[in-house]
Protein backbone atom coordinates (compact mmCIF):
# COMPACT_ATOMS: atom_id res chain seq x y z
CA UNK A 1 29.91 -3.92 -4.15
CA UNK A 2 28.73 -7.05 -2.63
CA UNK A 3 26.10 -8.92 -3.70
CA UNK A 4 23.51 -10.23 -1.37
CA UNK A 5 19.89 -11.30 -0.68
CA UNK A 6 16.78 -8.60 -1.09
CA UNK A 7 15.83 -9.27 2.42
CA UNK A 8 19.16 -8.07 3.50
CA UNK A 9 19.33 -5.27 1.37
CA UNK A 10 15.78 -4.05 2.11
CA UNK A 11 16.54 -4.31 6.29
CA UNK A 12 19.34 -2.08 5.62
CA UNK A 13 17.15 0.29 4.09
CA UNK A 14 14.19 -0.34 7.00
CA UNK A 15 17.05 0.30 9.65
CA UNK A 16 18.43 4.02 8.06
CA UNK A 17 20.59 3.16 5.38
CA UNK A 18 20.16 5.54 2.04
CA UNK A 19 19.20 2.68 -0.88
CA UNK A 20 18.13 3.23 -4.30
CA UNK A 21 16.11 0.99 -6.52
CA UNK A 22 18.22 0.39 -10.06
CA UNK A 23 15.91 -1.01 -13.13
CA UNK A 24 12.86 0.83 -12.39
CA UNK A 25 13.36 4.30 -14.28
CA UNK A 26 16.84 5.66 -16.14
CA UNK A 27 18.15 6.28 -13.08
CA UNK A 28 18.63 4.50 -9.48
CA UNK A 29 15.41 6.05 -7.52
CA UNK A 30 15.64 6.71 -4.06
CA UNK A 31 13.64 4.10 -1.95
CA UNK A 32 10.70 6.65 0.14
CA UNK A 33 11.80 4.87 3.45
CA UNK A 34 11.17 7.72 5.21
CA UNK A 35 7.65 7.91 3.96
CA UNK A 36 6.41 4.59 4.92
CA UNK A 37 7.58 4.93 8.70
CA UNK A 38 6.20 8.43 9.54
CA UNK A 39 2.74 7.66 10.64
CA UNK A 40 -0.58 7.58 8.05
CA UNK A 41 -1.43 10.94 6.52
CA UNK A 42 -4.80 12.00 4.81
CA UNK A 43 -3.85 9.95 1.38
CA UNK A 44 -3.26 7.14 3.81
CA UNK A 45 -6.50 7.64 5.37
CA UNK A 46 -8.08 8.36 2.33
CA UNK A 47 -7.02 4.45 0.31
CA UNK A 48 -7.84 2.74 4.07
CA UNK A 49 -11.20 4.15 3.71
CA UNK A 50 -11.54 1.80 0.71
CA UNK A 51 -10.95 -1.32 2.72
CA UNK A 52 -14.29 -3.29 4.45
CA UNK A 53 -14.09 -6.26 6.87
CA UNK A 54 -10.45 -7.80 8.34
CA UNK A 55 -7.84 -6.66 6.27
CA UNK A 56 -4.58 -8.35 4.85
CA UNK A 57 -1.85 -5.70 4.71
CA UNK A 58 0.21 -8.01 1.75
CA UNK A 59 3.94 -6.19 1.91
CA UNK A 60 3.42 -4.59 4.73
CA UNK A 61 6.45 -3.05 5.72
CA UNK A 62 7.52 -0.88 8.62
CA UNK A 63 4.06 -1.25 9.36
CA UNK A 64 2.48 2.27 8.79
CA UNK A 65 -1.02 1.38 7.05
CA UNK A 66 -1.45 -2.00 9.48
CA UNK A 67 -1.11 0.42 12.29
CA UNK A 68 -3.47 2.89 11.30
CA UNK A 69 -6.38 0.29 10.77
CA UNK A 70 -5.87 -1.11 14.46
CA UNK A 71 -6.04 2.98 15.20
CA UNK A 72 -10.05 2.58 13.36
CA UNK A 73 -9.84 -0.36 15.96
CA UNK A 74 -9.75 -2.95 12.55
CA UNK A 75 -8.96 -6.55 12.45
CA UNK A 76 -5.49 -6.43 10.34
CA UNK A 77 -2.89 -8.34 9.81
CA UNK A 78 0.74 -7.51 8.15
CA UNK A 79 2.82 -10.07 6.16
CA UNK A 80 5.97 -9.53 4.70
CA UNK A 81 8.97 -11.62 3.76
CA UNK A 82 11.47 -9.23 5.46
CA UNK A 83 12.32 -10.09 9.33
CA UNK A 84 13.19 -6.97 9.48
CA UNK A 85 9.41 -5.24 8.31
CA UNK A 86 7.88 -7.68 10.37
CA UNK A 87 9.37 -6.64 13.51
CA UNK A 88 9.17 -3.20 13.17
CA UNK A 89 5.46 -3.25 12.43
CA UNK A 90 5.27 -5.46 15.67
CA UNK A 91 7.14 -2.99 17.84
CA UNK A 92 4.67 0.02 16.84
CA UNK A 93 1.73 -2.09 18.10
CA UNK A 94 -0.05 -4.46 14.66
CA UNK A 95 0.29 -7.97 13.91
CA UNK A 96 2.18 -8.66 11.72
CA UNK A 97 3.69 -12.45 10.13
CA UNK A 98 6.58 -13.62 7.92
CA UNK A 99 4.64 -14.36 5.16
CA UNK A 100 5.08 -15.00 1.03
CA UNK A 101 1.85 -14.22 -0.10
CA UNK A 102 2.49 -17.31 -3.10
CA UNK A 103 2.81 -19.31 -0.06
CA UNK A 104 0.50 -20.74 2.55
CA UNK A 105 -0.89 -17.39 4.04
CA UNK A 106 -3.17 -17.04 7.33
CA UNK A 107 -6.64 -16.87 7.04
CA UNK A 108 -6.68 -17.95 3.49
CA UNK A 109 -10.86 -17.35 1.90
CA UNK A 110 -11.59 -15.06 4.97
CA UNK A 111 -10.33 -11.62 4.32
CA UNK A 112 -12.77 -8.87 4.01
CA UNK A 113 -9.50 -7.13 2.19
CA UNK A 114 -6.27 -7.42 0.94
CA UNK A 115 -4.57 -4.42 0.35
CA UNK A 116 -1.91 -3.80 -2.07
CA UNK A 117 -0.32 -0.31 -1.47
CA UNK A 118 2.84 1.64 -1.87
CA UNK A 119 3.29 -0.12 -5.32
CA UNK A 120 3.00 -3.52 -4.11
CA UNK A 121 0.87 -4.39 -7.14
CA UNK A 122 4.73 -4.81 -8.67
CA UNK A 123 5.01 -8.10 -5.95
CA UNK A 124 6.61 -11.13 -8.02
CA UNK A 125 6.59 -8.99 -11.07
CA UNK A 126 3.32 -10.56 -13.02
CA UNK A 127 0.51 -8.46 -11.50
CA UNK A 128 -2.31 -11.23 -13.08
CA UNK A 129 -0.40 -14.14 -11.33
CA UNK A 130 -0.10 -11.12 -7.83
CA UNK A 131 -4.20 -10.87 -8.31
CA UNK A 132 -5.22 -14.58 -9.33
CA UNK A 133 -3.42 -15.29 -5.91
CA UNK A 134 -4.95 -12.54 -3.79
CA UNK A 135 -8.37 -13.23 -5.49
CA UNK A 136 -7.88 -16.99 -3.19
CA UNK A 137 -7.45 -15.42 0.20
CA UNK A 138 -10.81 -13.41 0.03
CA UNK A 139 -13.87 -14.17 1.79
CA UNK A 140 -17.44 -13.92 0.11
CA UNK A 141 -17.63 -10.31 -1.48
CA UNK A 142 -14.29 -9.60 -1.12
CA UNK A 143 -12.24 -6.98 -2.38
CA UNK A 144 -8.20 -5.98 -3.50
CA UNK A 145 -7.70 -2.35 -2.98
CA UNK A 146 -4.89 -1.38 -5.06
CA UNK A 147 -2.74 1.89 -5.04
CA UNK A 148 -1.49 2.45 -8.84
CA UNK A 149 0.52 5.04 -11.30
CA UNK A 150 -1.23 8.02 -12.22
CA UNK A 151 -2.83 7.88 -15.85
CA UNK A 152 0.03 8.22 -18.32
CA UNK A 153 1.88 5.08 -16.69
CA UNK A 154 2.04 1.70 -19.01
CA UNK A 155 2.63 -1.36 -17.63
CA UNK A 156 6.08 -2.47 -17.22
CA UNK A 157 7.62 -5.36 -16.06
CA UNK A 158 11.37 -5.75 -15.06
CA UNK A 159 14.21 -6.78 -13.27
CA UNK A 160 15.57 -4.66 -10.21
CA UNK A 161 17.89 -4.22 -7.92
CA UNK A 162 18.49 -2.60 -4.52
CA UNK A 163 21.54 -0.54 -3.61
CA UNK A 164 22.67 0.02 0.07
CA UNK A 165 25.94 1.57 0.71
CA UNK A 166 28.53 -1.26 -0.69
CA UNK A 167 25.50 -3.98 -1.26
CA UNK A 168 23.67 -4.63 -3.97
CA UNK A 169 20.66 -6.88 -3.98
CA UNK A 170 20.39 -9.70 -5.95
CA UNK A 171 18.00 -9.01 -8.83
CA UNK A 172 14.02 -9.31 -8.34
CA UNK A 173 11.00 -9.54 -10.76
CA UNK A 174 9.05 -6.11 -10.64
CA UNK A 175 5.90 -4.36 -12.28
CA UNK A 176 4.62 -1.60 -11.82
CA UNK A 177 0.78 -0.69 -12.89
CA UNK A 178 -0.99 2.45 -13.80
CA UNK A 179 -5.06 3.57 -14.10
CA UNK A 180 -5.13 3.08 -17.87
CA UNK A 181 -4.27 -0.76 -17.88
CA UNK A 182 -5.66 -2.04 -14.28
CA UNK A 183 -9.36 -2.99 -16.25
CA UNK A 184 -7.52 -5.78 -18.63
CA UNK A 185 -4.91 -7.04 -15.91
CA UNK A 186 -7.71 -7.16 -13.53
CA UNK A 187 -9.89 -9.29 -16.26
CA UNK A 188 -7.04 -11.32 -16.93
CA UNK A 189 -7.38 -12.37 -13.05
CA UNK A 190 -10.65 -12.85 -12.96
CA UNK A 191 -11.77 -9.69 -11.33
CA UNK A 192 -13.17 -6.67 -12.39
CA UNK A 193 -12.95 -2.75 -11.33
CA UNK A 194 -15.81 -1.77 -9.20
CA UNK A 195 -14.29 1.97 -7.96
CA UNK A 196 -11.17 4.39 -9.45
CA UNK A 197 -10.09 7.74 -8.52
CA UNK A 198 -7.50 9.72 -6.63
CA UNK A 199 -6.97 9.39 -3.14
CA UNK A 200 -4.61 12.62 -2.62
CA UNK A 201 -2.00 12.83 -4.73
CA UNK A 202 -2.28 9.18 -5.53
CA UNK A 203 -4.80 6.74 -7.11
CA UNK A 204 -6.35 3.57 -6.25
CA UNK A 205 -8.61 1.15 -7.21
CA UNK A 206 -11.09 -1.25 -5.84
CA UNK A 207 -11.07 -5.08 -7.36
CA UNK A 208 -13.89 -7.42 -6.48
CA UNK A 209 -15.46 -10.70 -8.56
CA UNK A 210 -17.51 -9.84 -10.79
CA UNK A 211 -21.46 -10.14 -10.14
């Protein structure tokens, strides 16, 4: 197998190719590519009902949850590091920038929102570091909605890679967060929990300064 960037890896995966993620359980898991370009479905609808104001779509991807806020007619914005995320999301109608959120990022202090979904929480692997960061590109009485593990789920942090055909990725820091330990890493960032609860079969939480 050869070994080769995420970004290349991951646009493989964004353009049909079968890819696993190795490092996050036992066994490789099967990336849910297939879920994040089909278009928004009530769970969908259910965590964008959580977001207020113009909202930053941080690891956007194929695009699905940028496009369904410009469907509530939304001020949103898409950034990913992958060309390949960034262009699809373009082609089904949102905005959408090559973007590392630890990096300069557009409209930094303005955002009504920045949304962290589909396990993005995991970005950079050190979800305090992910959330002192976001916490900078909110406007006044902004909020971080978050998508997380069901309860049951500790905190983890690890390396991972991605597996496309014959490539493997290069390794990447991961995390992944559930219910039971958002309150201290959200604490830890300077933010506290204002709202928790399913949203379907998934859960979410709302992350705003404290008062």
């Amino acid at each position: 197998m050869t070994d080769t960037s995420f970004t290349a890896v991951y646009s493989q995966a964004l353009r049909g190719t079968d890819c696993h993620v190795v490092g996050l359980e036992d066994a490789p898991v099967r990336l849910p590519v297939d879920a994040w370009t089909r278009e928004a479905d009530r769970a969908d609808q259910a965590l964008l009902d959580l977001c207020r104001g113009p909202t930053l779509d941080i690891g956007c991807g194929p695009g699905r949850l940028t496009i369904a806020l410009v469907a509530r007619g939304e001020v949103v914005l898409g950034i990913d590091i992958v060309h390949e995320a960034v262009g699809q999301t373009r082609l089904r109608g949102g905005a959408a920038q090559l973007c590392d959120v630890f990096l300069e990022t557009p409209g930094e202090g303005e955002w009504g929102t920045a949304l962290l979904a589909d396990g993005n929480i995991g970005i950079g692997g050190d979800p305090v570091m992910l959330l002192t960061r976001v916490r900078e590109l909110l406007g006044p009485g902004g909020r971080v909605v978050v998508e997380l593990k069901a309860p049951g789920v500790a905190l983890q942090k690890m390396w991972a890679t991605l597996q496309c055909g014959d490539a493997t990725s290069r390794p990447f820091r991961w995390a992944v967060v559930g219910v039971d330990d958002i309150d201290e890493v959200a604490v830890c960032a300077g933010l506290v929990v204002t709202a928790r609860g399913p949203v379907g079969p998934r859960w979410a939480t709302v992350l705003e300064e404290p008062q």
